[in-house]
N, C-alpha and C. Protein backbone atom coordinates (compact mmCIF):
# COMPACT_ATOMS: atom_id res chain seq x y z
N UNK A 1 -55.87 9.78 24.49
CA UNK A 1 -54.81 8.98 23.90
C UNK A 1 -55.43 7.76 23.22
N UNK A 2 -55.18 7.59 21.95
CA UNK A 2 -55.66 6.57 21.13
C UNK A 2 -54.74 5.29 21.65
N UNK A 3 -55.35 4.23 21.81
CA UNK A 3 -54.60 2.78 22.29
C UNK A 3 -54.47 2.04 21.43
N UNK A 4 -54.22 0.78 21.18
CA UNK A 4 -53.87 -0.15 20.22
C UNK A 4 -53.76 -1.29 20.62
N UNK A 5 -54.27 -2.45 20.26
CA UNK A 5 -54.27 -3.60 20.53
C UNK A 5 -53.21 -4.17 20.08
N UNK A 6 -51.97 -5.18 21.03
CA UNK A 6 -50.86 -5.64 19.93
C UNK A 6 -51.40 -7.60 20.31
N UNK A 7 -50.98 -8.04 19.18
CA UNK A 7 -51.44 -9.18 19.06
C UNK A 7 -50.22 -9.76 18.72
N UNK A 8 -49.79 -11.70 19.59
CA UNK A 8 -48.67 -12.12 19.45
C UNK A 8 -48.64 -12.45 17.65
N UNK A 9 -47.31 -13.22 17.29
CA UNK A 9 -47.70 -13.39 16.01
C UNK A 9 -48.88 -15.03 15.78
N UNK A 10 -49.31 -15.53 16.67
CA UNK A 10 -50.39 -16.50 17.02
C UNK A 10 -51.85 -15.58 17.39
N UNK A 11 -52.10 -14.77 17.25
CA UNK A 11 -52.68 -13.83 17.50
C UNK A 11 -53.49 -13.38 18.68
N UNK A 12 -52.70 -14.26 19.54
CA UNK A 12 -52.79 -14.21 21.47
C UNK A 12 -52.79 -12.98 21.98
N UNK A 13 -53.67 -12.06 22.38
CA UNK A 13 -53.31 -10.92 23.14
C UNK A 13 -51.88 -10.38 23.66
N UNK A 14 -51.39 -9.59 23.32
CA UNK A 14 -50.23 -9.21 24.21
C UNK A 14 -50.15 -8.33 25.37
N UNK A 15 -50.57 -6.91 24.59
CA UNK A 15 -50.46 -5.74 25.50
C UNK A 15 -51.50 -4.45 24.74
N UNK A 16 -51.34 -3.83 25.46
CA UNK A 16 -51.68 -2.26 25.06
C UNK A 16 -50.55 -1.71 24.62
N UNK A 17 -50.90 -0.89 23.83
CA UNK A 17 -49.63 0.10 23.69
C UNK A 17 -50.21 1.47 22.92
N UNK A 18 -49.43 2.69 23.06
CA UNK A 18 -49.62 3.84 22.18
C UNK A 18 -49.88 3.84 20.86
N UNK A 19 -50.84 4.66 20.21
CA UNK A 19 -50.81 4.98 18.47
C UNK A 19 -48.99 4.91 18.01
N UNK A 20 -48.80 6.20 18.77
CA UNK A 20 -47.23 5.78 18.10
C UNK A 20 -46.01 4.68 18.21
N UNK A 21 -46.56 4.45 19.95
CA UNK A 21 -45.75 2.45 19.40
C UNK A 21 -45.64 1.95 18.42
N UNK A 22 -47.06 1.99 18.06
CA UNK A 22 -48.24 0.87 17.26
C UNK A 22 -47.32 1.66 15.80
N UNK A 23 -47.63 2.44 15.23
CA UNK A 23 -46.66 2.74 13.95
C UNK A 23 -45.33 2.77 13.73
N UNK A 24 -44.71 3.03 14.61
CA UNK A 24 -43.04 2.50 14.81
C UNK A 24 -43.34 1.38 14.41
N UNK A 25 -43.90 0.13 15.10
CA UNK A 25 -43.61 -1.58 15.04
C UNK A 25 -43.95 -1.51 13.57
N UNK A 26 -44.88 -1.08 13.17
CA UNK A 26 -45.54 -1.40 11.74
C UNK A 26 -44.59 -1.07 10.43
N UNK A 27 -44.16 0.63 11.11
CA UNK A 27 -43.28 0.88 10.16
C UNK A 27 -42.01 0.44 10.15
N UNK A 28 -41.25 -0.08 11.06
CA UNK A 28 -39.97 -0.77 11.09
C UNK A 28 -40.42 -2.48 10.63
N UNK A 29 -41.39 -2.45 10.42
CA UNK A 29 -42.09 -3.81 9.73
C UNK A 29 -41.85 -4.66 10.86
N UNK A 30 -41.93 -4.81 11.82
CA UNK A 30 -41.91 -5.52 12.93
C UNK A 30 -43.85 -5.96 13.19
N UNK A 31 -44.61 -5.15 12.97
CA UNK A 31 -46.09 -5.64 12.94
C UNK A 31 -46.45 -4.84 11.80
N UNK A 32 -47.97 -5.85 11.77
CA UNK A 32 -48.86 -5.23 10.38
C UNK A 32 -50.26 -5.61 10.85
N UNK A 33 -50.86 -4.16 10.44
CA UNK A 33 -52.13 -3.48 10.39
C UNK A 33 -52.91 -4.84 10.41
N UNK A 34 -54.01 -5.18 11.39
CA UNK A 34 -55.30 -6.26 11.23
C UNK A 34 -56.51 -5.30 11.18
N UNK A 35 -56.58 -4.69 12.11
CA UNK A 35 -57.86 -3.62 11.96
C UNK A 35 -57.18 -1.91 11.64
N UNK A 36 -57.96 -1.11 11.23
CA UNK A 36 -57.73 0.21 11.44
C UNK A 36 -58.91 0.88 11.12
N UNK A 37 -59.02 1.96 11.80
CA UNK A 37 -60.21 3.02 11.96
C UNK A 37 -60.21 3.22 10.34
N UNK A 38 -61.25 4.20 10.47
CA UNK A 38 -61.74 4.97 9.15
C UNK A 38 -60.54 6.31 9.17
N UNK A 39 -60.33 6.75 9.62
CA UNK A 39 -59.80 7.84 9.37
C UNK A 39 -58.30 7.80 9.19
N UNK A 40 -57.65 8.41 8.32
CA UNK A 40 -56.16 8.25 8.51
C UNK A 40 -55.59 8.80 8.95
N UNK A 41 -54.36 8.48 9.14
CA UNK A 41 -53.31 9.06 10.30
C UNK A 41 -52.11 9.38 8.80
N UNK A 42 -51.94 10.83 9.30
CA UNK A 42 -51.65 11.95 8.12
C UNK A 42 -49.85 12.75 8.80
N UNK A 43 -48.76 12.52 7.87
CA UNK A 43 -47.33 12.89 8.53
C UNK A 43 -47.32 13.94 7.26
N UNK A 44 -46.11 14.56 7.35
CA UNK A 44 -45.74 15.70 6.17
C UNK A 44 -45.78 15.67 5.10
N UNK A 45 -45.64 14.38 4.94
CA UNK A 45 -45.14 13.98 3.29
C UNK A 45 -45.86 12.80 2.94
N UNK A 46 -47.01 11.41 4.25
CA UNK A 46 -47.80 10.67 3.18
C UNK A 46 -48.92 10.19 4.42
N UNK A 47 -49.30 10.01 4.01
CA UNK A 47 -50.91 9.11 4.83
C UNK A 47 -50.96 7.61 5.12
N UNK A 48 -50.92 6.88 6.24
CA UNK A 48 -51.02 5.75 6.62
C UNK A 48 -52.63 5.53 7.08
N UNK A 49 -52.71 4.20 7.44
CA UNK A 49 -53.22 3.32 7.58
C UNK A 49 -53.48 4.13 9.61
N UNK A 50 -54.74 3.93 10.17
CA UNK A 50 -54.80 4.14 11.96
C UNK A 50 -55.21 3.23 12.27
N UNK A 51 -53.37 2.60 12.67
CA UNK A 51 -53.69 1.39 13.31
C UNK A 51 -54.85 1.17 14.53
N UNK A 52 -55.88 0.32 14.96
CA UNK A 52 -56.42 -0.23 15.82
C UNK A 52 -56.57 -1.75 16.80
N UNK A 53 -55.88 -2.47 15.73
CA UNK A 53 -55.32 -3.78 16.06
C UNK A 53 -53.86 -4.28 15.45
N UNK A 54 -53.05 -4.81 15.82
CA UNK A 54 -51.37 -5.26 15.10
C UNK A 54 -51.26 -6.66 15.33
N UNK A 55 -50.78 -6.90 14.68
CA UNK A 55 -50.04 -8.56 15.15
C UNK A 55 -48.38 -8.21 14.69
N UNK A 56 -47.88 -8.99 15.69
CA UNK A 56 -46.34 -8.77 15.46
C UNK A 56 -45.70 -9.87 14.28
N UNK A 57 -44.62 -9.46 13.97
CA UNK A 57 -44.61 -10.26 12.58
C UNK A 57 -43.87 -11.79 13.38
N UNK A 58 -42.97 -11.74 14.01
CA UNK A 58 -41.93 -12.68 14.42
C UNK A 58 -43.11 -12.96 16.04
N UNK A 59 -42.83 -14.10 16.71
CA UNK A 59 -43.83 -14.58 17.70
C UNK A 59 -42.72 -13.85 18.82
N UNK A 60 -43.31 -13.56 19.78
CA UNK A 60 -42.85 -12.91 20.98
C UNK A 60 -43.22 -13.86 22.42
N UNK A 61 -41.83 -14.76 23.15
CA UNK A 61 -42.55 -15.98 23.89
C UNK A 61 -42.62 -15.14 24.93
N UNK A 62 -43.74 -15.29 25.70
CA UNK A 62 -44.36 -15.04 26.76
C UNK A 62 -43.79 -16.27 27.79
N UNK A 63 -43.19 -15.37 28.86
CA UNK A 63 -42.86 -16.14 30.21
C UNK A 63 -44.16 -16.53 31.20
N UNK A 64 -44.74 -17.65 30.89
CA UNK A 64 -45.61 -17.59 31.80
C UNK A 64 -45.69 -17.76 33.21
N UNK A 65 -44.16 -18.42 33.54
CA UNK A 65 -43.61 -17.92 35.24
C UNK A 65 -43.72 -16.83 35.99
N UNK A 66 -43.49 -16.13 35.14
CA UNK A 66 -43.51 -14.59 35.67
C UNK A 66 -45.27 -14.23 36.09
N UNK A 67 -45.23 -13.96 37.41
CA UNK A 67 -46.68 -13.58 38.04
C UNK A 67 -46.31 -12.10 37.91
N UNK A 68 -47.41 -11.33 37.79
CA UNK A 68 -47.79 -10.19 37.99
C UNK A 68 -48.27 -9.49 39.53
N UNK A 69 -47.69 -8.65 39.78
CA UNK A 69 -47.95 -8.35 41.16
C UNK A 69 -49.06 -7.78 41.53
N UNK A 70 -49.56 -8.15 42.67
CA UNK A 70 -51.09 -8.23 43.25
C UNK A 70 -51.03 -6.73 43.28
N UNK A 71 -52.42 -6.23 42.82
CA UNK A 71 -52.59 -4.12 42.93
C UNK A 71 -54.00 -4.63 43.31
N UNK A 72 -54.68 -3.76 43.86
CA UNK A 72 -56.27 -3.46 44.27
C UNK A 72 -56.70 -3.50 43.39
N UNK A 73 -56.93 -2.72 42.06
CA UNK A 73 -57.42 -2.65 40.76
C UNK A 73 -57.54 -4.25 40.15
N UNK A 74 -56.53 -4.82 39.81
CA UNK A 74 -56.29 -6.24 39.50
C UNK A 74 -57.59 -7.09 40.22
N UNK A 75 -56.75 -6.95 41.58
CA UNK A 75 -57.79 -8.29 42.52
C UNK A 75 -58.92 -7.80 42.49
N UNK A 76 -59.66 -6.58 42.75
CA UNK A 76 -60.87 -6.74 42.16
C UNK A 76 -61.79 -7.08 41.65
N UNK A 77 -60.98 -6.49 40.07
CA UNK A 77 -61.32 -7.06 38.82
C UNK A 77 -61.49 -8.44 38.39
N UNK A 78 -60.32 -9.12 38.98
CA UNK A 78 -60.36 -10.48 38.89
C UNK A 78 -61.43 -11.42 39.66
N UNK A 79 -62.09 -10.78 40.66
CA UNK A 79 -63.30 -11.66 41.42
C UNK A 79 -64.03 -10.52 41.44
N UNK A 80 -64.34 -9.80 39.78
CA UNK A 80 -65.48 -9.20 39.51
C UNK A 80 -66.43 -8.15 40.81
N UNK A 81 -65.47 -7.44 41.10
CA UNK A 81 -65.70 -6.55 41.84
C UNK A 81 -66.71 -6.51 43.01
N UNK A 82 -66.88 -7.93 42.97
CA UNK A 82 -67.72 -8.49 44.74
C UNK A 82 -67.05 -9.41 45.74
N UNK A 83 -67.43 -9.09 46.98
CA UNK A 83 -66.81 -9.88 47.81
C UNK A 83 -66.84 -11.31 47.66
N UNK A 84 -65.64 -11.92 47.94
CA UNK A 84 -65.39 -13.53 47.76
C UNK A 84 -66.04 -14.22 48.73
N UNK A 85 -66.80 -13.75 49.84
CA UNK A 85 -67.25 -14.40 50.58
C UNK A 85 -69.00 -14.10 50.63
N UNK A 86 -69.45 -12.73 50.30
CA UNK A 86 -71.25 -12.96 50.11
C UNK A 86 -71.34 -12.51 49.01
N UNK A 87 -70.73 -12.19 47.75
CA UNK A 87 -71.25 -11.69 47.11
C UNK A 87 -71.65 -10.11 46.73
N UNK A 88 -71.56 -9.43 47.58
CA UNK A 88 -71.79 -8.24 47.71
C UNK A 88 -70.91 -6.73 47.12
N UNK A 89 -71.68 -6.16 46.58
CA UNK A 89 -70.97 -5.73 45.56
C UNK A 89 -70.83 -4.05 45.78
N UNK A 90 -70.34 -4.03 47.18
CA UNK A 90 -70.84 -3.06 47.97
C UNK A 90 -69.32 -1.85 47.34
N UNK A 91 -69.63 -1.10 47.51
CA UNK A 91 -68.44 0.35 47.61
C UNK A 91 -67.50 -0.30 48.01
N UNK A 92 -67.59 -0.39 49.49
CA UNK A 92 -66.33 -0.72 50.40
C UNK A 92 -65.57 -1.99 50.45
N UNK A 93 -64.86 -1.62 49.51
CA UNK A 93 -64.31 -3.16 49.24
C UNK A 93 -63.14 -3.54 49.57
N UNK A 94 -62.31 -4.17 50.67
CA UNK A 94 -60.98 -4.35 50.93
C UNK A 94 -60.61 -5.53 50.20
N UNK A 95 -59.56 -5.75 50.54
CA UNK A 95 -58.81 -6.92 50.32
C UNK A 95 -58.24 -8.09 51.41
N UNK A 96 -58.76 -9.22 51.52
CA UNK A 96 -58.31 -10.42 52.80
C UNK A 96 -57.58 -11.19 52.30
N UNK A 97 -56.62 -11.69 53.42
CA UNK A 97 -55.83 -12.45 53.30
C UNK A 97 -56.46 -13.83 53.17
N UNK A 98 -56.84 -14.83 53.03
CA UNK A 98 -57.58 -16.08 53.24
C UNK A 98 -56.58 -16.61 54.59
N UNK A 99 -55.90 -17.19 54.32
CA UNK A 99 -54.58 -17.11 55.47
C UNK A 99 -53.70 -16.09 55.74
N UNK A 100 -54.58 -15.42 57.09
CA UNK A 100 -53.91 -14.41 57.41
C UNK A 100 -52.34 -13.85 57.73
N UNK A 101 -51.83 -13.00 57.25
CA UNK A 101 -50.34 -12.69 57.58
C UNK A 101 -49.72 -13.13 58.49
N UNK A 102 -50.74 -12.83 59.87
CA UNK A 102 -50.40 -13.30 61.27
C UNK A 102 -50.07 -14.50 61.28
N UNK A 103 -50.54 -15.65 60.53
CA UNK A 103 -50.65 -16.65 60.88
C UNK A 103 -49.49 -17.64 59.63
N UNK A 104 -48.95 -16.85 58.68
CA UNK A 104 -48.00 -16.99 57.55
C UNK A 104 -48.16 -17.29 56.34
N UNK A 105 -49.51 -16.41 55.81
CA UNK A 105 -49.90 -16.56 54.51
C UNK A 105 -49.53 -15.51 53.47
N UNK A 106 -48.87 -15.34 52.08
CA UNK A 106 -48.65 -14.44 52.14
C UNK A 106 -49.34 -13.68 50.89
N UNK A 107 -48.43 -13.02 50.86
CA UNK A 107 -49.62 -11.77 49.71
C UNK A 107 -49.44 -12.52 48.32
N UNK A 108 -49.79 -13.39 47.99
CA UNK A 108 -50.00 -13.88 46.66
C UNK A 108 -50.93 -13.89 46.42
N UNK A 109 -51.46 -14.63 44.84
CA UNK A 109 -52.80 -14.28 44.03
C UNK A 109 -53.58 -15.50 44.72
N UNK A 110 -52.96 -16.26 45.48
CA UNK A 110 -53.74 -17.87 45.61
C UNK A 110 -54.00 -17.26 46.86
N UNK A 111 -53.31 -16.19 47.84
CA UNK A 111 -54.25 -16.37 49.47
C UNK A 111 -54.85 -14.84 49.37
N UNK A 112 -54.97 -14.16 48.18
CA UNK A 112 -55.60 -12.87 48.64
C UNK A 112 -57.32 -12.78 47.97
N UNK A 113 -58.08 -12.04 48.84
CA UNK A 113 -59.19 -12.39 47.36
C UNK A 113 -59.69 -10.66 47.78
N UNK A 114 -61.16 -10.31 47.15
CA UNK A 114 -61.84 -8.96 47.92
C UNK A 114 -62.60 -9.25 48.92
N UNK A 115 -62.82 -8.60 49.40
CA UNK A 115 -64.08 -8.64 50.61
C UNK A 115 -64.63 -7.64 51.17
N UNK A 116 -65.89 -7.23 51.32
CA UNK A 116 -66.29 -6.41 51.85
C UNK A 116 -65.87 -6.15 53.23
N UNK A 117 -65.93 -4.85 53.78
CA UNK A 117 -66.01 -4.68 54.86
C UNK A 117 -66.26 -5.28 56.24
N UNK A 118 -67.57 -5.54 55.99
CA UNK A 118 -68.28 -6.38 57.17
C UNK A 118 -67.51 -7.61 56.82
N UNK A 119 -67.69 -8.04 55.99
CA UNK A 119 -66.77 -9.86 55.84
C UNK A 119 -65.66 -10.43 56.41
N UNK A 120 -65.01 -8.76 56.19
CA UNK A 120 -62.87 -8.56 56.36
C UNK A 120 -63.24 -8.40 57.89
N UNK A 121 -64.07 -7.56 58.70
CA UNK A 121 -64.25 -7.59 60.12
C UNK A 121 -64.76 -8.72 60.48
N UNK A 122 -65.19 -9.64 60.05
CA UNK A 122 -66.00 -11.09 60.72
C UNK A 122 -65.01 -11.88 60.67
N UNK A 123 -64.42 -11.73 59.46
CA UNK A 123 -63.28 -12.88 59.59
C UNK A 123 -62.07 -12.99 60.07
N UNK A 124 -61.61 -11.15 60.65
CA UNK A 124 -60.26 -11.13 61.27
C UNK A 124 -59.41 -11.90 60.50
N UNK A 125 -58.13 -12.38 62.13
CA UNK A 125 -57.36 -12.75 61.59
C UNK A 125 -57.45 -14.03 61.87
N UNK A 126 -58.87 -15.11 61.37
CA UNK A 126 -59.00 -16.52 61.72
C UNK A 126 -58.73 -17.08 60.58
N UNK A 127 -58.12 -18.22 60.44
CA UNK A 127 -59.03 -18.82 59.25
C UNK A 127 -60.27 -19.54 59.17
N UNK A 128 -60.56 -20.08 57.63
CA UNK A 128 -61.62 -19.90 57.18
C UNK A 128 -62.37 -21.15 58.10
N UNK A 129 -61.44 -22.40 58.45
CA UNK A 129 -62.33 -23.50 59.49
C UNK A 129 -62.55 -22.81 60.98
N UNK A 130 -61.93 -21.58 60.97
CA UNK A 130 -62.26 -21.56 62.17
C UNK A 130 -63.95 -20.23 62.32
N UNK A 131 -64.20 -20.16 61.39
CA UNK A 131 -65.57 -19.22 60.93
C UNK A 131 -66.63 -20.06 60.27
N UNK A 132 -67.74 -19.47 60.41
CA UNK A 132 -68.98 -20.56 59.49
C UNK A 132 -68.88 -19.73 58.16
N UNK A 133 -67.01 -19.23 57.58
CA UNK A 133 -67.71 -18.09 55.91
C UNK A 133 -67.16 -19.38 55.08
N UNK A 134 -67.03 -19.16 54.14
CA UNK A 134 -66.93 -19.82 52.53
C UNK A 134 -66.47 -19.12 51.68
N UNK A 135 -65.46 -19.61 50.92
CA UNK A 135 -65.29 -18.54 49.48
C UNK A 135 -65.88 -18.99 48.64
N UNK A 136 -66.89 -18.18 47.85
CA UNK A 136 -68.09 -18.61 46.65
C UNK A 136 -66.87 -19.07 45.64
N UNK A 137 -65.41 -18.23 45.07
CA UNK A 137 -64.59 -19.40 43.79
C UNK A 137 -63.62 -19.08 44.95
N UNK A 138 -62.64 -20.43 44.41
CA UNK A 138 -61.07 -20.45 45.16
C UNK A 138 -60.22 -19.56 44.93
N UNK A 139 -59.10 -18.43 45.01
CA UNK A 139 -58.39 -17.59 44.68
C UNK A 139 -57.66 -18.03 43.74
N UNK A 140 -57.58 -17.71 42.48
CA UNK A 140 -56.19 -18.11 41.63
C UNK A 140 -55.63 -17.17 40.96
N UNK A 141 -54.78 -17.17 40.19
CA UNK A 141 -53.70 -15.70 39.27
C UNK A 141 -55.06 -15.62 38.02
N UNK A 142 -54.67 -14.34 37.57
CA UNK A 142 -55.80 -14.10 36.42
C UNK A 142 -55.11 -14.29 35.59
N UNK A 143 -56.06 -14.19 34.24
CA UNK A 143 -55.70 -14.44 33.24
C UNK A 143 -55.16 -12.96 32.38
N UNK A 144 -54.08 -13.14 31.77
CA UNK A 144 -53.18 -12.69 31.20
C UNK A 144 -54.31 -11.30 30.42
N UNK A 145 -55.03 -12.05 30.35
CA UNK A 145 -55.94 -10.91 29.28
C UNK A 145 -56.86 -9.61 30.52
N UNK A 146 -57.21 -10.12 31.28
CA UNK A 146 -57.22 -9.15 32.46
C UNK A 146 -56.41 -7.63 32.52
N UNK A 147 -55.17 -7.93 32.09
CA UNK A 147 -54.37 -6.96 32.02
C UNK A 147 -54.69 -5.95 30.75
N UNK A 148 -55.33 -6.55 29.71
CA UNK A 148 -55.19 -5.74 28.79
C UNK A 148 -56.28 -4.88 29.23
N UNK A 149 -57.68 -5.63 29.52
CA UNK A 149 -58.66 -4.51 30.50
C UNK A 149 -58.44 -3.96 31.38
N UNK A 150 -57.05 -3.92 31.89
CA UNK A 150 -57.05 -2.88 33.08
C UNK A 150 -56.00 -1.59 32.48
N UNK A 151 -55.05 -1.98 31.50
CA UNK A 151 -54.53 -1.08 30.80
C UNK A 151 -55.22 -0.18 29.60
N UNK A 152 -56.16 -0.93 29.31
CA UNK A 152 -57.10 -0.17 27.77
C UNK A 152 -57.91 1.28 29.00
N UNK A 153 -58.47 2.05 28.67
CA UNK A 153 -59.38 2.93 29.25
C UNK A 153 -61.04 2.35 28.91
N UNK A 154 -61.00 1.74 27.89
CA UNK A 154 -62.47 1.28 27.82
C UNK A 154 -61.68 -0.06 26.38
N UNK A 155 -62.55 -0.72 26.35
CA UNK A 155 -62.24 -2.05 24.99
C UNK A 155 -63.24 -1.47 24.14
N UNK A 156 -62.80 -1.08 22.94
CA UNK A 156 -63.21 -1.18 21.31
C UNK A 156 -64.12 -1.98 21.40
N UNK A 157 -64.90 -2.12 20.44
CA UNK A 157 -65.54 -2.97 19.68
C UNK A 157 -64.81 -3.79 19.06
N UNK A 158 -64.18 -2.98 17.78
CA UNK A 158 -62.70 -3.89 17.22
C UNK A 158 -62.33 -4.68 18.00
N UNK A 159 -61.69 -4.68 19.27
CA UNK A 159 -61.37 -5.60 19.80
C UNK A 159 -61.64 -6.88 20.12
N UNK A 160 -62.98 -7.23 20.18
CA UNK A 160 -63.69 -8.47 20.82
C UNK A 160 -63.31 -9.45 20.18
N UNK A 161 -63.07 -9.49 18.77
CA UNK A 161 -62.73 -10.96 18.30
C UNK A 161 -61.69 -11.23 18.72
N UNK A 162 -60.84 -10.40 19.09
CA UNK A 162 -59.24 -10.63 19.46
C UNK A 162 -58.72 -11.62 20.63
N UNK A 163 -60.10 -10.61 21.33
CA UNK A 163 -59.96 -10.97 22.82
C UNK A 163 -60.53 -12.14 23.49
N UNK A 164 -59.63 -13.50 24.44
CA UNK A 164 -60.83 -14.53 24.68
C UNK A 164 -61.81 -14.21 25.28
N UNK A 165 -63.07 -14.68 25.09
CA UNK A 165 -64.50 -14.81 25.97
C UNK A 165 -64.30 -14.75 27.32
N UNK A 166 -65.14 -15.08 28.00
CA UNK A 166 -65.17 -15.56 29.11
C UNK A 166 -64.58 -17.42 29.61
N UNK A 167 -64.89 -17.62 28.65
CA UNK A 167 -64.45 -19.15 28.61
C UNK A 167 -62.94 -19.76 28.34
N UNK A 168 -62.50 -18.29 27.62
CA UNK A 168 -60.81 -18.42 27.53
C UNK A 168 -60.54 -18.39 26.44
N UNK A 169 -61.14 -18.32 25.06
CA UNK A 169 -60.89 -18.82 23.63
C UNK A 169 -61.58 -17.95 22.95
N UNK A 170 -60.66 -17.34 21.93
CA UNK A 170 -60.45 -16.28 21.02
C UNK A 170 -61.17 -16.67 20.40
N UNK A 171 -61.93 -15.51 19.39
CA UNK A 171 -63.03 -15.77 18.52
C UNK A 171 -62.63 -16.17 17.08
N UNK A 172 -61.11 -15.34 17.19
CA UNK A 172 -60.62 -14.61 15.88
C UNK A 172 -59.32 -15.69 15.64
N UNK A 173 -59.02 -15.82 14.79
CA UNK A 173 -57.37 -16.75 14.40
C UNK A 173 -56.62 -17.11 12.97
């Protein structure tokens, strides 16, 4: 399945979406073509443009209240697929509470992080003053663009200018 990058009309990441999303919006003139492959995308009667990147024509406001709900895949990803407490970038990777359930912490992005195995067994259900561990970063919500790497199957090339760095800020504008 071919994917598509949709871009706000500020040209802020939005979402993923289907080839044929992606030409509906374009062709109901709702977005227009920024990148497209070499090859065209061919109907009965005429030949377009294959879309690879869109920007929407009218700006689309993003609720930034709205949290996204914690999945394994996500938290992972988001503390780069090693444990929050050594580093370790082992297979077995669970997920800890920092303040454990038991104790009334709850499943949000600020008290959950990964942890290996051995880590998630050392640390039970204590908290963290009551252990000699440490979290190497503090837990926080990811960034919005996270999502588009967990929805794409792999990121384009095309894509990179689109997308912010590591530092948070788009290449492209």
């Amino acid at each position: 399945m071919h994917q598509v990058l949709v871009l706000n009309a500020s040209y802020e990441p939005l979402n993923v979406c289907s080839l044929r999303r992606a030409h509906v919006l374009v062709f109901k003139g709702r977005a227009e073509v920024l990148e497209q492959l070499d090859r065209p995308l061919r109907s009965a009667t005429d030949t377009y443009a294959w879309p690879h990147v869109i920007r929407l024509v009218n700006y689309v406001r993003v609720p930034r209240a709205v949290q996204r709900k914690i999945s394994r895949r996500a938290l992972f990803a988001r503390d780069g697929w090693r444990c929050a407490y050594c580093g370790t970038a082992s297979g077995r990777l669970t997920l800890d509470h920092v303040v454990p359930r038991s104790r009334g912490g709850g499943s949000v992005w600020e008290n959950v992080v990964t942890s290996c195995a051995p880590c998630n067994l050392h640390k039970g259900n204590r908290l963290l003053e009551e252990t000699a561990m440490q979290l190497r970063t503090p837990p926080r919500p990811p960034a919005p663009v996270l999502f588009i790497h967990l929805a794409a199957t792999r990121i384009p090339h095309g894509w990179q200018r689109y997308l912010p760095d590591s530092a948070g800020t788009a290449t492209a504008a």
